[in-house]
C-alpha atoms as a PDB file:
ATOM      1  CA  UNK A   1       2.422  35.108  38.248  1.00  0.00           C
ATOM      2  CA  UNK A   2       5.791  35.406  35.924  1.00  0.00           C
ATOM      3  CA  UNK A   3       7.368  32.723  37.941  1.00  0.00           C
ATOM      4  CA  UNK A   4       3.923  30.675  37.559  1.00  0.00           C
ATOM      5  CA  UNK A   5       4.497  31.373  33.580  1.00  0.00           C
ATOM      6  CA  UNK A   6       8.086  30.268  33.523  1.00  0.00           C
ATOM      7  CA  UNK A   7       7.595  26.679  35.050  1.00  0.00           C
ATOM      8  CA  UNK A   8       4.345  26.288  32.724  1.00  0.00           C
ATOM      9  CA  UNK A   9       6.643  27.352  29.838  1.00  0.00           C
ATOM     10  CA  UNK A  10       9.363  24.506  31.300  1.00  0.00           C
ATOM     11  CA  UNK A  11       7.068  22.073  31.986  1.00  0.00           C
ATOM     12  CA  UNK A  12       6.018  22.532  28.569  1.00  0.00           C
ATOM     13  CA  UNK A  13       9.145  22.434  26.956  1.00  0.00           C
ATOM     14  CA  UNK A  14      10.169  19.180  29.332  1.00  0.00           C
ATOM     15  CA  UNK A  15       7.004  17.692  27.943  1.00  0.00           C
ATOM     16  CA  UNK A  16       8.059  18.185  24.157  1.00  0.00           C
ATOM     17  CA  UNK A  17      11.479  17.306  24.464  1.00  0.00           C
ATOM     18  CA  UNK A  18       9.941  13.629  25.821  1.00  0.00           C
ATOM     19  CA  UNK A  19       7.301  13.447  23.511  1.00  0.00           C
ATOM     20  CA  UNK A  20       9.451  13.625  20.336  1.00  0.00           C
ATOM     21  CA  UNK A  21      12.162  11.625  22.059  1.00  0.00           C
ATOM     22  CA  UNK A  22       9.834   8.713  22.158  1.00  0.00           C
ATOM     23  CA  UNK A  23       7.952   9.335  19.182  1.00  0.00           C
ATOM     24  CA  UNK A  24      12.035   9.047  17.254  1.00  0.00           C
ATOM     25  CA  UNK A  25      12.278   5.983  19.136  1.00  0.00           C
ATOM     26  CA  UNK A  26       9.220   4.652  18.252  1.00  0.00           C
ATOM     27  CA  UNK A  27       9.262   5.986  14.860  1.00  0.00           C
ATOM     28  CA  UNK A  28      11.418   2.797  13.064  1.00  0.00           C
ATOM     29  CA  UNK A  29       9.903   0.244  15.136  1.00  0.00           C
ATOM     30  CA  UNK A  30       7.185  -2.686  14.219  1.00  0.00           C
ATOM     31  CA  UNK A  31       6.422  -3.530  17.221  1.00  0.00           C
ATOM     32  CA  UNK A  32       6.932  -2.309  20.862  1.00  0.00           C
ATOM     33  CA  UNK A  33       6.319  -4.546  23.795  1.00  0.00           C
ATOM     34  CA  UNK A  34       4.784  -2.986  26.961  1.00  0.00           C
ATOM     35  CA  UNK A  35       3.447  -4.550  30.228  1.00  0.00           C
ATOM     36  CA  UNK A  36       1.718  -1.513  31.789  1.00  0.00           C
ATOM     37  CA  UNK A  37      -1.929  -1.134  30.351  1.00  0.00           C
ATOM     38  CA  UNK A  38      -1.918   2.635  31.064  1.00  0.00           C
ATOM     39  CA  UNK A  39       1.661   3.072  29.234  1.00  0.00           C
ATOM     40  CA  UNK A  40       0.514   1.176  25.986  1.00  0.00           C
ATOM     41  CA  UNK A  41      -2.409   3.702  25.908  1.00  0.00           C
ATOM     42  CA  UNK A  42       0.247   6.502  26.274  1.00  0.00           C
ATOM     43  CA  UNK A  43       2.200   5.016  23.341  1.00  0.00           C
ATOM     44  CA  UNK A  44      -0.591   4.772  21.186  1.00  0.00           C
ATOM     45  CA  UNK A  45      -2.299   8.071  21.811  1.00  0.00           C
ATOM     46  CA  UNK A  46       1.765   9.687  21.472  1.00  0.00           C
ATOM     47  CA  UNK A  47       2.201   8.640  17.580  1.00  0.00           C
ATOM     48  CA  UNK A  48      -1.259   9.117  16.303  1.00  0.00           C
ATOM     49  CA  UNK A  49      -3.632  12.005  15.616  1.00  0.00           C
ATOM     50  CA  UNK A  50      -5.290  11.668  18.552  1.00  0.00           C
ATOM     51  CA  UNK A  51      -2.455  13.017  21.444  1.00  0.00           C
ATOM     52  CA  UNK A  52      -2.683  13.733  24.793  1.00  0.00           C
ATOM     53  CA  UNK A  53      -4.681  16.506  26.940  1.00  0.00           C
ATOM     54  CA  UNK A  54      -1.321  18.573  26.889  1.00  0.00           C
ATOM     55  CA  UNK A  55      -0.814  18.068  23.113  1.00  0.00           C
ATOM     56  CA  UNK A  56      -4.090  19.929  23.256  1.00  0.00           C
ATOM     57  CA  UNK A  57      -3.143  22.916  25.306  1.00  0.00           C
ATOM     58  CA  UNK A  58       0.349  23.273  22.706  1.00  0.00           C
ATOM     59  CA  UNK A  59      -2.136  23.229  19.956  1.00  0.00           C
ATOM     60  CA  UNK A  60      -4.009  26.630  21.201  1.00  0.00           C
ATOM     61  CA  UNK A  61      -0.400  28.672  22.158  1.00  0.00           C
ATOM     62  CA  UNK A  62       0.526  30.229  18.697  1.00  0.00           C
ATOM     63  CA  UNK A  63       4.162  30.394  19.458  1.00  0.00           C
ATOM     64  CA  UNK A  64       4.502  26.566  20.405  1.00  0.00           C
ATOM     65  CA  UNK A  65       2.667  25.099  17.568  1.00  0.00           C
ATOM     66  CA  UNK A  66       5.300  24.190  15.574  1.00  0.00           C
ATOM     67  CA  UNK A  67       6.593  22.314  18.583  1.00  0.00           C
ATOM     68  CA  UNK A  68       3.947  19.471  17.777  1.00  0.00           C
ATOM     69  CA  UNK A  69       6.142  18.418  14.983  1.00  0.00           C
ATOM     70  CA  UNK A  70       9.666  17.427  13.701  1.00  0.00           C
ATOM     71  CA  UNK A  71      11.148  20.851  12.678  1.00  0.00           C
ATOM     72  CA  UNK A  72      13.012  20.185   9.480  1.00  0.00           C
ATOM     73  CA  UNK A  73      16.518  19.788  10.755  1.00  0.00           C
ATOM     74  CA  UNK A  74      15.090  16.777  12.695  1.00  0.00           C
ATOM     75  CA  UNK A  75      13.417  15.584   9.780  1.00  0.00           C
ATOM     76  CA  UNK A  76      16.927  16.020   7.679  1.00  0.00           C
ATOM     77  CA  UNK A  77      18.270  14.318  10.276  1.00  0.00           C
ATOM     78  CA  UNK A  78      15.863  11.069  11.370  1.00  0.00           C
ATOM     79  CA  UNK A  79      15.807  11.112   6.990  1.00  0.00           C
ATOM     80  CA  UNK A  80      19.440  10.825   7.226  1.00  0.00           C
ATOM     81  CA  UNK A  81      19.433   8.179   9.816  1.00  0.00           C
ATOM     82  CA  UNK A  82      16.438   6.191   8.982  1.00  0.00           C
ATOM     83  CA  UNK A  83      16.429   6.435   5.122  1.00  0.00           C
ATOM     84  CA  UNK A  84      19.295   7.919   3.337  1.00  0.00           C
ATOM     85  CA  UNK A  85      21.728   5.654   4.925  1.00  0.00           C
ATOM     86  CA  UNK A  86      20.481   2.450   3.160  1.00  0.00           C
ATOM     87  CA  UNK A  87      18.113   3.837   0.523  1.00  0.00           C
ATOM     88  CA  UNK A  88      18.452   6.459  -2.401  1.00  0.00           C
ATOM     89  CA  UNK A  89      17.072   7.578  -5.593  1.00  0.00           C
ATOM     90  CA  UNK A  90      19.461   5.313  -7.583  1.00  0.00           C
ATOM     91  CA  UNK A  91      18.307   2.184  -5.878  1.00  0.00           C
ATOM     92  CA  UNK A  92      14.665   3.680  -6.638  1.00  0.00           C
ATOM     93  CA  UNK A  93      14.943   3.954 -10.332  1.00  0.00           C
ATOM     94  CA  UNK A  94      17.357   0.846 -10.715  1.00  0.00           C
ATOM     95  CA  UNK A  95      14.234  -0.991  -9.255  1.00  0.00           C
ATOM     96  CA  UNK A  96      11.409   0.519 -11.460  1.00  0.00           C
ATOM     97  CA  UNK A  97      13.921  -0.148 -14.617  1.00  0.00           C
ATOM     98  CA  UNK A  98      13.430  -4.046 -13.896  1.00  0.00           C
ATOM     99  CA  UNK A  99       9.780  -3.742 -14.183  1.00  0.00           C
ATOM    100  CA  UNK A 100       7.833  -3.366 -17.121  1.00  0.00           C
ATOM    101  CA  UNK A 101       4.235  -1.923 -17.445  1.00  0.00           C
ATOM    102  CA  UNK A 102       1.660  -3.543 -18.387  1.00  0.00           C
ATOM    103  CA  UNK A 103       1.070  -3.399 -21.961  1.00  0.00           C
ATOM    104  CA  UNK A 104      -2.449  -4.294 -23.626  1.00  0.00           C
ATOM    105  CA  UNK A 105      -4.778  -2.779 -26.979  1.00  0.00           C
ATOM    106  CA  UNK A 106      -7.219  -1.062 -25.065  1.00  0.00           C
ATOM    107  CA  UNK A 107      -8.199   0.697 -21.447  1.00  0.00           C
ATOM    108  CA  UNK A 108      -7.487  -0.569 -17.694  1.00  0.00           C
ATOM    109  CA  UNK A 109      -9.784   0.751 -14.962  1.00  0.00           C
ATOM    110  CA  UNK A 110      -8.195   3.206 -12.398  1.00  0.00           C
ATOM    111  CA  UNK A 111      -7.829   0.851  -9.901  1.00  0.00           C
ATOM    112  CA  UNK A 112      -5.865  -2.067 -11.988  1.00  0.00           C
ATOM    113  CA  UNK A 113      -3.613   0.961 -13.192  1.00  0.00           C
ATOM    114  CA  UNK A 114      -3.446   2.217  -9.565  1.00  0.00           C
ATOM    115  CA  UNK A 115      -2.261  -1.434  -8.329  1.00  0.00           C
ATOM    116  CA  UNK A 116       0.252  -1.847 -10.532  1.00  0.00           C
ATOM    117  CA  UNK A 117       1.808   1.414 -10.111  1.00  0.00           C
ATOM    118  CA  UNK A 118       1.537   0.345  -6.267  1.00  0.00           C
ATOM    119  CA  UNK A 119       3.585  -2.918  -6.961  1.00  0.00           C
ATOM    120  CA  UNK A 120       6.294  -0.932  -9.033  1.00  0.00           C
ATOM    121  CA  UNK A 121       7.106   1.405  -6.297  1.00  0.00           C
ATOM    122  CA  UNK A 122       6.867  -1.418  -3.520  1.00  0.00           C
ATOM    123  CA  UNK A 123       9.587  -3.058  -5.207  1.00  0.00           C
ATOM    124  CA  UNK A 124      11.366  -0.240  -6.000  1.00  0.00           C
ATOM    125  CA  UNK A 125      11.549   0.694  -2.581  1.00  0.00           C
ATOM    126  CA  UNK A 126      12.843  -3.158  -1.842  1.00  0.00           C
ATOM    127  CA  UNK A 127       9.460  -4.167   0.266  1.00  0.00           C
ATOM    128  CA  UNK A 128       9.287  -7.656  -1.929  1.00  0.00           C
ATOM    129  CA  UNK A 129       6.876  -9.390   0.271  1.00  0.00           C
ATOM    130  CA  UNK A 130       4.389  -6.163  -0.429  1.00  0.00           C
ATOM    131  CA  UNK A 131       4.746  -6.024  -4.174  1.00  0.00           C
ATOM    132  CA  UNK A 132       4.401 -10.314  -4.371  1.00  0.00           C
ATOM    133  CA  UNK A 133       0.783  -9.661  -2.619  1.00  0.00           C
ATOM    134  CA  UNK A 134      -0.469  -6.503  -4.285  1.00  0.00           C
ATOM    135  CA  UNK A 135       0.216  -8.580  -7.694  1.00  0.00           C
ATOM    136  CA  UNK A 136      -2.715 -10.819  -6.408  1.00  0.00           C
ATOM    137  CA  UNK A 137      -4.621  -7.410  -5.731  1.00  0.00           C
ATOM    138  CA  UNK A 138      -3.871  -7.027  -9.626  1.00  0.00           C
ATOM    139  CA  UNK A 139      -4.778 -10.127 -10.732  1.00  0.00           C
ATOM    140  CA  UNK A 140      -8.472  -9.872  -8.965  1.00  0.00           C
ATOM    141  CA  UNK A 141      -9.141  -5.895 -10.128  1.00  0.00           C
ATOM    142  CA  UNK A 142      -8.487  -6.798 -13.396  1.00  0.00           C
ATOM    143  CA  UNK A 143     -10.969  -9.590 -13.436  1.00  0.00           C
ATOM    144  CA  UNK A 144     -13.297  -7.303 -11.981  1.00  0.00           C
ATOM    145  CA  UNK A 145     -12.646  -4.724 -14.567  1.00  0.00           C
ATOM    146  CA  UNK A 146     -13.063  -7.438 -17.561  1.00  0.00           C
ATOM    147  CA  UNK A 147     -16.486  -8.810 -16.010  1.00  0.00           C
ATOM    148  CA  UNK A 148     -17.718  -5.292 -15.564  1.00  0.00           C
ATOM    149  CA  UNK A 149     -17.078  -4.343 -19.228  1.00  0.00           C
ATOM    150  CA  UNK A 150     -18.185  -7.354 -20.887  1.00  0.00           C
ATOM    151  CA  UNK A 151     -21.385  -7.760 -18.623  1.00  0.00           C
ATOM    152  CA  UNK A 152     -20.654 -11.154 -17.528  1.00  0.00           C
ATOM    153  CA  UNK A 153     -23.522 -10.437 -14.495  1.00  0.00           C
ATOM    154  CA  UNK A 154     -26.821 -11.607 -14.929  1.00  0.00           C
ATOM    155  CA  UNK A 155     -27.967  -8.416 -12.987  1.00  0.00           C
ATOM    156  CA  UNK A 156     -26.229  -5.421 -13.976  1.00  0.00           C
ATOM    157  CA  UNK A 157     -27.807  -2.216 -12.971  1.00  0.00           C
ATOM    158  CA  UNK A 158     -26.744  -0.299  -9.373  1.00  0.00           C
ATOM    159  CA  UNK A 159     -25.163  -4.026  -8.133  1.00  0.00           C
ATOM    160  CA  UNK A 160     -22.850  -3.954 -10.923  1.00  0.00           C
ATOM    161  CA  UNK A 161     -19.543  -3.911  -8.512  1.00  0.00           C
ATOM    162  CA  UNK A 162     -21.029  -6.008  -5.738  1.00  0.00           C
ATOM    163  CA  UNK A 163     -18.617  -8.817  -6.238  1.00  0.00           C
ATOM    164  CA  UNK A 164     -19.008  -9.977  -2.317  1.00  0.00           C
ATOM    165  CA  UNK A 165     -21.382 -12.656  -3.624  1.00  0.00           C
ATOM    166  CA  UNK A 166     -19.308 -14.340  -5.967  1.00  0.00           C
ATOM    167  CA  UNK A 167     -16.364 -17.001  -5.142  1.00  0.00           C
ATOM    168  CA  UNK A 168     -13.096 -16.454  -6.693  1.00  0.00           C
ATOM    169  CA  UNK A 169     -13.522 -19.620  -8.626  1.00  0.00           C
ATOM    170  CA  UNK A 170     -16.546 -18.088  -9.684  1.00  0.00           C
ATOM    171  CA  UNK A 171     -14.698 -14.749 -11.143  1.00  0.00           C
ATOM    172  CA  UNK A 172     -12.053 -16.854 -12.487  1.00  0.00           C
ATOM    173  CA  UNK A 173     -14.699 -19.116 -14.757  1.00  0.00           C
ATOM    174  CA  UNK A 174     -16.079 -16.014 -16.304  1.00  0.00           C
ATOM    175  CA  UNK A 175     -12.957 -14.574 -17.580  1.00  0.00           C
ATOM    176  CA  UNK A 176     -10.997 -17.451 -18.724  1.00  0.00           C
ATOM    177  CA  UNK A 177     -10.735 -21.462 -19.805  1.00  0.00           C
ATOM    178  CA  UNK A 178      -8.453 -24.193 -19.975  1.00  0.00           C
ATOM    179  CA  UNK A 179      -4.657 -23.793 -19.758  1.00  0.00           C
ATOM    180  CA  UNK A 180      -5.208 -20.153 -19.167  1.00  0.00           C
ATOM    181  CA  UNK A 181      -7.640 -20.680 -16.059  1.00  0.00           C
ATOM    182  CA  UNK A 182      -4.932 -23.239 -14.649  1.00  0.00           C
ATOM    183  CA  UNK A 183      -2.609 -20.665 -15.229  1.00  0.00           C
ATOM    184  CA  UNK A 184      -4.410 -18.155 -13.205  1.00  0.00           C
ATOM    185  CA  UNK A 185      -5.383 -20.086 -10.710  1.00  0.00           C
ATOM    186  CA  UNK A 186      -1.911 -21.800 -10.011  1.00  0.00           C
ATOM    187  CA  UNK A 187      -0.543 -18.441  -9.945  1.00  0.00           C
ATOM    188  CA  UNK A 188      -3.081 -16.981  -7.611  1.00  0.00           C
ATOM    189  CA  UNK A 189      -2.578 -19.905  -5.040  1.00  0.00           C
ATOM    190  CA  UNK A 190       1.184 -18.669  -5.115  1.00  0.00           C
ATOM    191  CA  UNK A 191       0.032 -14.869  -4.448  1.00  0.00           C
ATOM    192  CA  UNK A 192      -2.040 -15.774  -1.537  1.00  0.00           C
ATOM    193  CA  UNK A 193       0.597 -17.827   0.429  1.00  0.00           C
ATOM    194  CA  UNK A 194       2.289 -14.554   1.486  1.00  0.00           C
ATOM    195  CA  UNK A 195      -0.431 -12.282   2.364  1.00  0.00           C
ATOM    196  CA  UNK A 196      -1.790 -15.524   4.550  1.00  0.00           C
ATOM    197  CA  UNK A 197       1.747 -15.202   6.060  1.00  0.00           C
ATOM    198  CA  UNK A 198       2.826 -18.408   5.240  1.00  0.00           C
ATOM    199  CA  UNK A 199       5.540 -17.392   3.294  1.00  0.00           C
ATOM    200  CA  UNK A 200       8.209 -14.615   2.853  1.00  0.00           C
ATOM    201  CA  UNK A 201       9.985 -13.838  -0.764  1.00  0.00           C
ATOM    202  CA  UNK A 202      13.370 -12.672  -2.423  1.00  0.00           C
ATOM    203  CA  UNK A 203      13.853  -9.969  -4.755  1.00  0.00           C
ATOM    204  CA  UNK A 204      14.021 -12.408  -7.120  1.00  0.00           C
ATOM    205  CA  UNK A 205      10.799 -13.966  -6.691  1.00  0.00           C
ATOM    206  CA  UNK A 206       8.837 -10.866  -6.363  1.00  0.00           C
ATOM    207  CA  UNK A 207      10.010  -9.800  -9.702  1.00  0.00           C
ATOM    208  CA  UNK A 208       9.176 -13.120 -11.226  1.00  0.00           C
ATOM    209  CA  UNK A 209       5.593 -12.739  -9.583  1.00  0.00           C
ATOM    210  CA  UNK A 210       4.799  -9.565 -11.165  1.00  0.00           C
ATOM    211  CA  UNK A 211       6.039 -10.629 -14.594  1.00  0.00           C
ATOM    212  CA  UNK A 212       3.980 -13.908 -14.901  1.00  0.00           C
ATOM    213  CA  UNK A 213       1.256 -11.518 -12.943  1.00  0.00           C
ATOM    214  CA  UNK A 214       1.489  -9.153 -15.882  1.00  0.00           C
ATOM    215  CA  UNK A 215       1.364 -12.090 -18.250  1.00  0.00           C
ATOM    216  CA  UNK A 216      -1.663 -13.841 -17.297  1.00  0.00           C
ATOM    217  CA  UNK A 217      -3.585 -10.275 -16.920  1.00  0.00           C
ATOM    218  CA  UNK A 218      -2.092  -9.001 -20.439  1.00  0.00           C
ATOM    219  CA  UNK A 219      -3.860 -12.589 -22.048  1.00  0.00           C
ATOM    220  CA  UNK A 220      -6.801 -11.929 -19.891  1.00  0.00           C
ATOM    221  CA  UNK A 221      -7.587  -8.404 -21.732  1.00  0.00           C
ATOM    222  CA  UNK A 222      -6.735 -10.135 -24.738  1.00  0.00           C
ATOM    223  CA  UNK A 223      -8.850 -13.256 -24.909  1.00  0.00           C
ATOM    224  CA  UNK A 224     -11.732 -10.999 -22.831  1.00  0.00           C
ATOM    225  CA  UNK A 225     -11.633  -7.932 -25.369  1.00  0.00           C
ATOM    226  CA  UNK A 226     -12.385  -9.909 -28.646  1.00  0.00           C
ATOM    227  CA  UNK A 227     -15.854 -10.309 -27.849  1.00  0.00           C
ATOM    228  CA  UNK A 228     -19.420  -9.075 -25.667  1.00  0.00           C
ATOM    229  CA  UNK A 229     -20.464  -5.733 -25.469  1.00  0.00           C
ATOM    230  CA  UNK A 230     -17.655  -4.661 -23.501  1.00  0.00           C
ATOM    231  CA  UNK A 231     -15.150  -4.853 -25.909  1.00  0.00           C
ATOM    232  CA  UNK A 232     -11.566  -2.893 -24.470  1.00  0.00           C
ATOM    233  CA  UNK A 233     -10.432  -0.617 -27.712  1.00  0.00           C
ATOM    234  CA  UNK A 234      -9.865   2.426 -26.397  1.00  0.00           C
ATOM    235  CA  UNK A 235      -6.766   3.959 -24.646  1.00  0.00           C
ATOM    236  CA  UNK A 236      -3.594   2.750 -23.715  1.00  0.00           C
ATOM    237  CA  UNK A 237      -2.725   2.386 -20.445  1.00  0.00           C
ATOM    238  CA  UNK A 238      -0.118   4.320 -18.349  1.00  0.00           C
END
């Protein structure tokens, strides 16, 4: 029985040692190519929640539990390797300090504020062709936001966020005019040839993007807040 125990206990600790070695090398990776059906399932089931049957019988032994994870030395260590070595907190604040906020006389919804904070920190954290999306993600909660407030719906009532039915073109109409629709919808084109993949960005261009994003939405809240029942007047945005 005691000799049974010690080559479970080995076979367990074999089985750990493997399992975080591939879930390391797996760990930095986009994309792994693999021929065997029955491995890919193993690779999938190894870095998500959902594990394997032995992952299972580690969960219910108290003193190996901890072995399911990266103890902290490993994760000082992969953080050395994988993040510290090109990235820091200086690179993190130098890129916030090149981005603005967005600055209007009135309130935001949650989710416009939530977006832009989302586009700060992409580009602060260098991941351009993110941030150059998410300002499109901007651009269409804040339209959303203005046509809520000012009523701009024919039928308000529970379907006032069920947007599905109306075309961008549509949105865009409601909320602006002349050079300032062009505006928007030049700049929206733009936005939408990198999340259609069509198109990668610099730093350069990403910043640029979120300015003329901030721009566009800034004269949005302004032209939309001077009139209708949903007039934007009180707080300022974070």
């Amino acid at each position: 029985m005691e000799s049974n125990q010690k080559d479970l206990a080995a076979a367990l600790h074999a089985y750990q040692k493997l399992r975080k070695s591939i879930r390391k090398h797996l760990l930095d990776q986009t994309y792994v190519s693999i021929a065997s059906p029955e491995a890919r399932s193993l690779a999938q089931k190894l870095t998500t929640g959902e594990g394997l049957p032995t992952d299972k019988i580690l969960k219910q032994l108290d003193a190996n539990k901890d072995l399911l994870d990266f103890s902290y030395d490993e994760l000082d260590e992969l953080g050395e390797e994988l993040f510290s070595s090109w990235f820091s907190h200086y690179e993190y604040i130098s890129g916030l300090a090149e981005l603005r906020p967005l600055v209007i006389h009135g309130a935001v919804s949650e989710a416009v504020s939530r977006l832009v904070r989302q586009v700060k920190d992409c580009y602060a954290f260098q991941q351009y062709d993110a941030a150059y999306g998410l300002c499109r993600a901007v651009i269409e909660a804040s339209v959303r936001d203005i046509c809520v407030r000012r009523q701009l719906f024919p039928d308000l009532g529970e379907n006032v966020i069920l947007f599905e039915e109306f075309k961008w073109g549509e949105l865009r109409r409601k909320v602006s005019s002349g050079d300032l629709s062009k505006r928007l919808q030049h700049l929206y084109a733009d936005l939408c040839a990198v999340l259609h993949a069509r198109k990668t960005v610099t730093k350069e261009e990403a910043r640029e993007a979120f300015e003329e994003t901030l721009q566009v939405v800034e004269q949005l809240y302004m032209t939309n807040g001077r009139s209708g029942p949903g007039k934007l007047n009180s707080t300022v945005s974070d």
